[in-house]
Structures are given as C-alpha cells and as structure tokens.
Protein backbone atom coordinates (compact mmCIF):
# COMPACT_ATOMS: atom_id res chain seq x y z
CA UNK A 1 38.07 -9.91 33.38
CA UNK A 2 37.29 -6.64 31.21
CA UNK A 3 37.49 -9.01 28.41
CA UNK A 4 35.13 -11.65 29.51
CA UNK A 5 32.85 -8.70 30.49
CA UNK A 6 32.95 -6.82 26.96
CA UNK A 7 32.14 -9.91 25.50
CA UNK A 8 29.42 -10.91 27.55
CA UNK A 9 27.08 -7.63 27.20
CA UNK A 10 28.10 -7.78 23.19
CA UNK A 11 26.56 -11.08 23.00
CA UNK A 12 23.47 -9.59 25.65
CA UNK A 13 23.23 -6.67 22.71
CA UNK A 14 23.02 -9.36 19.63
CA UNK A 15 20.54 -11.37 21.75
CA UNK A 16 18.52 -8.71 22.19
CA UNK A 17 18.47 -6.91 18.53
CA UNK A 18 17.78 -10.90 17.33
CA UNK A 19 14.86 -10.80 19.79
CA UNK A 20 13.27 -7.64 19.77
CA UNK A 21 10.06 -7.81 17.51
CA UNK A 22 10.43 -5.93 14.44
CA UNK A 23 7.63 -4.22 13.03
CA UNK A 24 4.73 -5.29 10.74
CA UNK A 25 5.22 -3.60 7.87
CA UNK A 26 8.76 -4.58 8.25
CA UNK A 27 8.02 -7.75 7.97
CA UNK A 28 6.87 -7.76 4.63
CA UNK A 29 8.60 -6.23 2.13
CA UNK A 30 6.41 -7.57 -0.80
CA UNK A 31 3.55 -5.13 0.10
CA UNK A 32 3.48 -2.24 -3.08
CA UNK A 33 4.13 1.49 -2.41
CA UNK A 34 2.03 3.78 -3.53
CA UNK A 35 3.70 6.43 -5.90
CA UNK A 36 0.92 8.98 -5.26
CA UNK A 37 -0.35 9.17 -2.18
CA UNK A 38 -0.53 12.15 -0.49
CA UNK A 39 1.70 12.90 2.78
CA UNK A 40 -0.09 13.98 5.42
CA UNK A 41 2.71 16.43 7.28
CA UNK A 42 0.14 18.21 9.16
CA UNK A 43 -3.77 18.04 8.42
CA UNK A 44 -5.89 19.87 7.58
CA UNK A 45 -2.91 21.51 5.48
CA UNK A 46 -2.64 18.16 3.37
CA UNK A 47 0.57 18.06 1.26
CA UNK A 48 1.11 16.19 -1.91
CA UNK A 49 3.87 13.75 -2.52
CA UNK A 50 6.36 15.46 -4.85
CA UNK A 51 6.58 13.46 -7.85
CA UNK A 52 9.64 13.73 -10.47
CA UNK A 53 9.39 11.59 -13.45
CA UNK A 54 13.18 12.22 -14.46
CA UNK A 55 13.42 10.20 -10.57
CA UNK A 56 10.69 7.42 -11.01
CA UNK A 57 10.73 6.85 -14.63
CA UNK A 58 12.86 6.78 -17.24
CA UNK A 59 11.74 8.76 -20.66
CA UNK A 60 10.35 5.71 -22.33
CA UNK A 61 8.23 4.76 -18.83
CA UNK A 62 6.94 8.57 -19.23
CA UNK A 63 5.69 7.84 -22.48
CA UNK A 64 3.98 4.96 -22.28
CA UNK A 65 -0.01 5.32 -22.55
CA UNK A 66 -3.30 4.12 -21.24
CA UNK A 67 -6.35 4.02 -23.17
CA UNK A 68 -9.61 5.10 -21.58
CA UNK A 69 -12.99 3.71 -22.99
CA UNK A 70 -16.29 5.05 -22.04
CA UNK A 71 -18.52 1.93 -21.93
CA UNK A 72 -21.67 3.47 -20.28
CA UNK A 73 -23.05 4.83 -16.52
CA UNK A 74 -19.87 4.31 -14.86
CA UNK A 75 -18.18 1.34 -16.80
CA UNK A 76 -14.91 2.79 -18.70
CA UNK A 77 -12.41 0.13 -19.79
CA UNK A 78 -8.56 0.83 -19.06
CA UNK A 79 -6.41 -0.61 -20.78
CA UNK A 80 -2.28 -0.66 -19.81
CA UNK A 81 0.66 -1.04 -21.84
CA UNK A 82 1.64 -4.61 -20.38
CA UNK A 83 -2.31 -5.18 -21.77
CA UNK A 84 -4.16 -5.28 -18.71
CA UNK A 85 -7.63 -4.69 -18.79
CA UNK A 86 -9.53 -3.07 -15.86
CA UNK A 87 -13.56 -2.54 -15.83
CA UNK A 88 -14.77 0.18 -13.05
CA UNK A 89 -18.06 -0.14 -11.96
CA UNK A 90 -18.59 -3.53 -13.36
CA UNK A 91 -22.25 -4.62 -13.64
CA UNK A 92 -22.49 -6.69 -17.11
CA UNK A 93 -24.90 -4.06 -17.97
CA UNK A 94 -22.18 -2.02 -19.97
CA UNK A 95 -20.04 -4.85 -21.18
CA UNK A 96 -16.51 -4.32 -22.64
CA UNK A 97 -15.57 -5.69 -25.86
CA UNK A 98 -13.56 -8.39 -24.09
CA UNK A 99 -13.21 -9.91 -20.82
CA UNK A 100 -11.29 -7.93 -18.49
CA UNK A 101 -8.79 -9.24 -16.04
CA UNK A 102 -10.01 -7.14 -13.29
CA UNK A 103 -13.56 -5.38 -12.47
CA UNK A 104 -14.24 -3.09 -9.75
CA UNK A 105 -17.96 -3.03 -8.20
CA UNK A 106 -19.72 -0.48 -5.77
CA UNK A 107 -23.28 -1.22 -4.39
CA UNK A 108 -25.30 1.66 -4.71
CA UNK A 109 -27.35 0.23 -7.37
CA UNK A 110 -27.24 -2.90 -9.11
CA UNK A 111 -26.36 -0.93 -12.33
CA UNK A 112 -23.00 -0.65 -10.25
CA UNK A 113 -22.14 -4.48 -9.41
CA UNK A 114 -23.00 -8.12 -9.84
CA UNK A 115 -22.73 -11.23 -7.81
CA UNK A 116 -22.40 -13.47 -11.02
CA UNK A 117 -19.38 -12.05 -12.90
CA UNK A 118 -18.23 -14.11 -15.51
CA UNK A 119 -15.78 -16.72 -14.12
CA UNK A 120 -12.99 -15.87 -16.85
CA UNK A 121 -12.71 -12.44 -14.69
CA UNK A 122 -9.32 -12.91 -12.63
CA UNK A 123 -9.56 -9.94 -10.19
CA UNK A 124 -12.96 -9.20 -8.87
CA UNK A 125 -12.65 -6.31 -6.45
CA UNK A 126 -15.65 -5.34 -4.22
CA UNK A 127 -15.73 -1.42 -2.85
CA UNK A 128 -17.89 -2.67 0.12
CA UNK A 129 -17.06 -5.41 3.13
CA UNK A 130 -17.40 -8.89 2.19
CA UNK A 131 -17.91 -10.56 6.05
CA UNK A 132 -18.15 -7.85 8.30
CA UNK A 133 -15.17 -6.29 6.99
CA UNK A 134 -13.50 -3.33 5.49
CA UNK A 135 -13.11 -3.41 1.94
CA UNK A 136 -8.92 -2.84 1.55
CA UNK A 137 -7.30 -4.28 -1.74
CA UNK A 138 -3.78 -3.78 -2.43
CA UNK A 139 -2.96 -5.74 -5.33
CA UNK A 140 -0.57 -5.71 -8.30
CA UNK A 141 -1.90 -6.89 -11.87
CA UNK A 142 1.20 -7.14 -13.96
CA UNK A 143 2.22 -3.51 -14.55
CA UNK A 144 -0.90 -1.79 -12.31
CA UNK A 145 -1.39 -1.24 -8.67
CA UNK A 146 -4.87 -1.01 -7.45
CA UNK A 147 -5.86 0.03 -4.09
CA UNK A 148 -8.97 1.48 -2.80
CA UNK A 149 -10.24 4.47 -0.64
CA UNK A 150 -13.56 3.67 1.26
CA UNK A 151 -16.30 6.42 1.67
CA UNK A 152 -19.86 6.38 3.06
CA UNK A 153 -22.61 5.01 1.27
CA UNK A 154 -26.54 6.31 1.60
CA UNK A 155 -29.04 3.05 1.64
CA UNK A 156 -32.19 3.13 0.25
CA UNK A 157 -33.75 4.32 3.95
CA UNK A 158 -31.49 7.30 3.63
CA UNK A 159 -28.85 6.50 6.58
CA UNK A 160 -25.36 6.50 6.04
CA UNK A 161 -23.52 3.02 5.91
CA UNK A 162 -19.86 3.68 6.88
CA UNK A 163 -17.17 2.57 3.86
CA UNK A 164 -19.93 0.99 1.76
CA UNK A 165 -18.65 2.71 -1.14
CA UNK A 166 -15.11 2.49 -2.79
CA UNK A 167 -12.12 4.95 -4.41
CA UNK A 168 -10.41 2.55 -6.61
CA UNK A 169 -7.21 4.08 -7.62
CA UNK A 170 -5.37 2.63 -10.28
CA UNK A 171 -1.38 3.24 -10.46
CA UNK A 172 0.55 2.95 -13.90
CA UNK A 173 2.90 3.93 -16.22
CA UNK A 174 3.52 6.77 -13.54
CA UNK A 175 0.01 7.79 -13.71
CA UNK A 176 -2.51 8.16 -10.78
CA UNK A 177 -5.94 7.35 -12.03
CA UNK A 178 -8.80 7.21 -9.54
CA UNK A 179 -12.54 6.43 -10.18
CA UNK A 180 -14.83 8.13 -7.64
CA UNK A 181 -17.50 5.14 -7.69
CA UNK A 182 -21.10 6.01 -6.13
CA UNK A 183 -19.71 8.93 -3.79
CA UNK A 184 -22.44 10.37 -1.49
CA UNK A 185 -20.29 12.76 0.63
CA UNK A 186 -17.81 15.61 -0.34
CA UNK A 187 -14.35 14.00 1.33
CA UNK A 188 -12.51 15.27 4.77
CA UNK A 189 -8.64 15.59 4.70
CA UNK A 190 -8.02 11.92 5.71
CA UNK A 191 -9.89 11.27 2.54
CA UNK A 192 -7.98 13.62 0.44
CA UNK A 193 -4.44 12.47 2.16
CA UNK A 194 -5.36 8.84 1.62
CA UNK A 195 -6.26 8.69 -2.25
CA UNK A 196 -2.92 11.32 -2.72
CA UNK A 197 -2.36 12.84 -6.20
CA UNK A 198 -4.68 11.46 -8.96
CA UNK A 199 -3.53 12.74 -12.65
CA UNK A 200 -6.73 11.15 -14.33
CA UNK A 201 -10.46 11.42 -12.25
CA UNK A 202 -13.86 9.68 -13.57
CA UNK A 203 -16.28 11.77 -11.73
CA UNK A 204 -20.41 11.25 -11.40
CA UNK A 205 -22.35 14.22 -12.52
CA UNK A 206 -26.14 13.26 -12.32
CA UNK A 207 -26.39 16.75 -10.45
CA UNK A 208 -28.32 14.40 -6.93
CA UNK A 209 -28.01 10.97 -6.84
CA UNK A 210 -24.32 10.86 -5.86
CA UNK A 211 -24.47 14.71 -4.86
CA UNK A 212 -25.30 17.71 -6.23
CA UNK A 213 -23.10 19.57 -9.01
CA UNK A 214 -21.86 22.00 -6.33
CA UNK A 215 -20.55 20.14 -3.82
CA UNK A 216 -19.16 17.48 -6.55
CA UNK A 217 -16.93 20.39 -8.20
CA UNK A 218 -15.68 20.92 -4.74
CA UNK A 219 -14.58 18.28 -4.72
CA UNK A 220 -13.19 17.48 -8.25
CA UNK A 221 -11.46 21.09 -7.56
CA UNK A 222 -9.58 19.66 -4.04
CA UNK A 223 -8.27 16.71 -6.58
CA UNK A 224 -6.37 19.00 -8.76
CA UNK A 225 -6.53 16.48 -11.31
CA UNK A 226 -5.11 17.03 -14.79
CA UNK A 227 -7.64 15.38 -16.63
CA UNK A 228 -11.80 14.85 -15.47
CA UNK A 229 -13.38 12.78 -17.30
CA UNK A 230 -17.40 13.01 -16.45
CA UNK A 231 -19.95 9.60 -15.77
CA UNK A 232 -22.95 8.26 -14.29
CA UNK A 233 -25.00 10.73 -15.98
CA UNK A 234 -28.85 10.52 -15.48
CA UNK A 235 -31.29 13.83 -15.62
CA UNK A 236 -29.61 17.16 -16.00
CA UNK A 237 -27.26 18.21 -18.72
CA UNK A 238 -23.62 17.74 -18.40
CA UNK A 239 -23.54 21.87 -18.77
CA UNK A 240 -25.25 22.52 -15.25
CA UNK A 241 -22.07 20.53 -13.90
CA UNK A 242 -19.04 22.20 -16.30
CA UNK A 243 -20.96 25.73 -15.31
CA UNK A 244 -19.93 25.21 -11.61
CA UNK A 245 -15.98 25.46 -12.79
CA UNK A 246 -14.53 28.95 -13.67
CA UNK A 247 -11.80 30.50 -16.50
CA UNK A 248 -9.27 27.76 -14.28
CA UNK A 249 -10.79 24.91 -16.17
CA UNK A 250 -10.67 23.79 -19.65
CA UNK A 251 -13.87 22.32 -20.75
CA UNK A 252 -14.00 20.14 -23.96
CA UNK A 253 -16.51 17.55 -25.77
CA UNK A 254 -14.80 14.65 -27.03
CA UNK A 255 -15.60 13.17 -30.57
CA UNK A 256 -14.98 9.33 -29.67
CA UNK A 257 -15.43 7.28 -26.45
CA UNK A 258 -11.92 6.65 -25.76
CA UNK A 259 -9.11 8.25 -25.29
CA UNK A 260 -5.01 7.86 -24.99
CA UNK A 261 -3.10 9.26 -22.11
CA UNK A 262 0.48 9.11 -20.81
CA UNK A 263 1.77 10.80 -18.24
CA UNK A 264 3.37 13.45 -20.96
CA UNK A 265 0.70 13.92 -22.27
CA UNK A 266 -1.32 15.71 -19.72
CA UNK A 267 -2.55 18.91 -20.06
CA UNK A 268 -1.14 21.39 -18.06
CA UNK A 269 -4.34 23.34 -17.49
CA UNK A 270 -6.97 21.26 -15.86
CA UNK A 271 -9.36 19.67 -18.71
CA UNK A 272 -13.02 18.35 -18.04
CA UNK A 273 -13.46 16.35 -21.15
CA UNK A 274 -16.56 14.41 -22.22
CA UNK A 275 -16.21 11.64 -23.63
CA UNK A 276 -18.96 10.46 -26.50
CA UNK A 277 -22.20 8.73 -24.80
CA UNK A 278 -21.79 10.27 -21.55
C-alpha cells in the first residue's frame, strides 16, 4: 500500500514539473547575452558588470582589433575582425567606401536615415518604431552583437516623442562600443543600467541641436568610457565641448580619420580623441 502510494505522488510530481510552464526566456536559449550591460543591484546606485578578459577571452580574443572610420556628421564605418562592416547613422549622404552589411538610422534629420538604402545592405536597423512599435533589435552579425537603447526624440514642433531615437551598441572582440545617435535628453539610471559598460562612445557635440556641451559631458562623464570619439559637429568649435572636461580627461586631435582599437589597447586614462574631418 505505501508502495503503490510512493509511486503514485512520484508520478503526480513528474506530471506536474512536465506541466508547469517554464519561463520565456527559458524557452529560448538562442537569444545573445550581453557581455556589458550594466546590473542594476539597486538604482539609482547603478553597478557595472565586472568584466575579466582572462574569464571571457582568451589572449588572442583580447587582441583582436576594430577599425573606426570617420565618414562624416555621424556616419563612422566599423569594421570587425570576422570583416563585418557596420555604418551608424546611415543616410547615403556620407557613404563608406563599400557596402556595409549593416546600417543603423535615427530620424532626427534626414542627414541621419533613408528609406531607400541600397538593397545589397543585409541588416538595416531603424532606432525608431516601425508600426506602432518599439524599436528593440537583438541581432548577431557573424562575430558582433547589436542591440539598441531607445531615448526620446524632440520633433520639429518641439514635443518630446517617446523612444524615437536609438543607442545602438555594438558588442565585439570583448569590446562595448555604443553610438549615442541624435540624443536630446541627458539619460536617467534605467538608461545608464540598460546600455551597461561601453569601452568606445561616438558622442554629438554641435553644443544645441542634440544638447548643449554641458549637459552632453554629463553625460559622456556617467559613461566612463575609455575612448570618446566626437561627431555631428555643426556651429561651435570642438574646444567649447573638450573645455567642459577637467585634468581627468585626455584630450587629443587625431591625424587620420580612422583608427584601430582592441580591447588592450585602451587607454587607461579616459581619451576624447578627434578624429580628422570632425
């Protein structure tokens, strides 16, 4: 009798494990982690995800690098060591000296996106809502994960639209490189926690029509990025935005448009550099 009862609420317990609905992100193991998002243990004291490349990559991994061209406004060209080839901002304005696989577009202008990209363009990622809805890409591109932060966009009436504007934050060879699109706002803590550590940041400094110099270095100085790498520059000098940063920063004027960085290779004391034609 014991028996027959044992047995009976072991099979009950299988039943109900076999039953019981698991959940979502269970359920799909293929979706990509993010190696540098932030953890948010307890905002708004937002900590960073402690990242140790002896852990995640091996020496050669560390070493690997990705070139970053300036092509003009807020176009660079990245460039991975599998050879993938990302355009941020993508308008066909500032063309790259090849097709890229993937583009990134924001809205604020049309200097900033374009509804005819070439067809040959595999990946075209919008920062704002297609449909009535949010723009959230997750997507791997041979050795790159790209995902996006949305922010608040000002229309041409002045209101706010809410996540018309895009983060794209591109993950490889253990670098976290994030391009800051058309921002309009300085960022909350769920921002911050969301778009976690970024190594490499392509800011705006036109000193207004993003924001103004003062509340963009607040906001470059939040990121604690290694590298900044200045765009989107219309008006004032890039001076009136490097003057905003104190003896913490480096600040250095680059004698080509590109540049070659690994995740080795960064400095260890924050560097704004300019890259030629910004």
């Amino acid at each position: 009798m014991m028996t027959r009862l044992f047995l009976f609420a072991f099979a009950a317990i299988v039943l109900l494990h076999v039953l019981w609905p698991m959940p979502a992100h269970a359920q799909d193991a293929r979706l990509p982690v993010s190696q540098c998002q932030a953890i948010a243990q307890g905002l708004p004291d937002v900590t960073f995800a402690n990242f140790k490349p002896a852990v995640l990559l091996n020496v050669q991994a560390a070493a690997e690098e990705v070139t970053i061209t300036y092509i003009g406004h807020s176009t660079f060209l990245i460039e991975t060591p599998d050879g993938v080839s990302i355009a941020t901002d993508f308008s066909g304005w500032y063309a790259p000296p090849k097709v890229p696989d993937v583009v990134t577009m924001n809205k604020a202008h049309s200097s900033h996106y374009t509804l005819t990209p070439d067809p040959a363009i595999r990946h075209v990622l919008h920062g704002w809502g297609d449909d009535g809805k949010l723009a959230d890409h997750d997507i791997v591109v041979g050795d790159t994960y790209i995902r996006n932060v949305t922010t608040d966009i000002r229309s041409f009436g002045g209101a706010m639209e809410p996540d018309g504007n895009s983060i794209f934050i591109f993950e490889v060879a253990g670098l976290c490189i994030g391009h800051l699109g058309h921002l309009h706002h300085e960022l909350d803590d769920t921002d911050y926690a969301e778009i976690g550590r970024l190594d490499v940041v392509m800011v705006p400094v036109d000193g207004g029509l993003t924001m103004g110099a003062e509340s963009m270095s607040r906001v470059v100085t939040r990121l604690r990025s290694s590298l900044i790498l200045p765009m989107h520059r219309r008006g004032p000098p890039v001076t009136n935005f490097l003057q905003m940063f104190g003896d913490g920063f480096d600040k250095s004027f680059a004698t080509s448009d590109n540049l070659r960085v690994s995740l080795r290779s960064l400095p260890r004391k924050p560097l704004i550099y300019i890259l030629q034609g910004v």
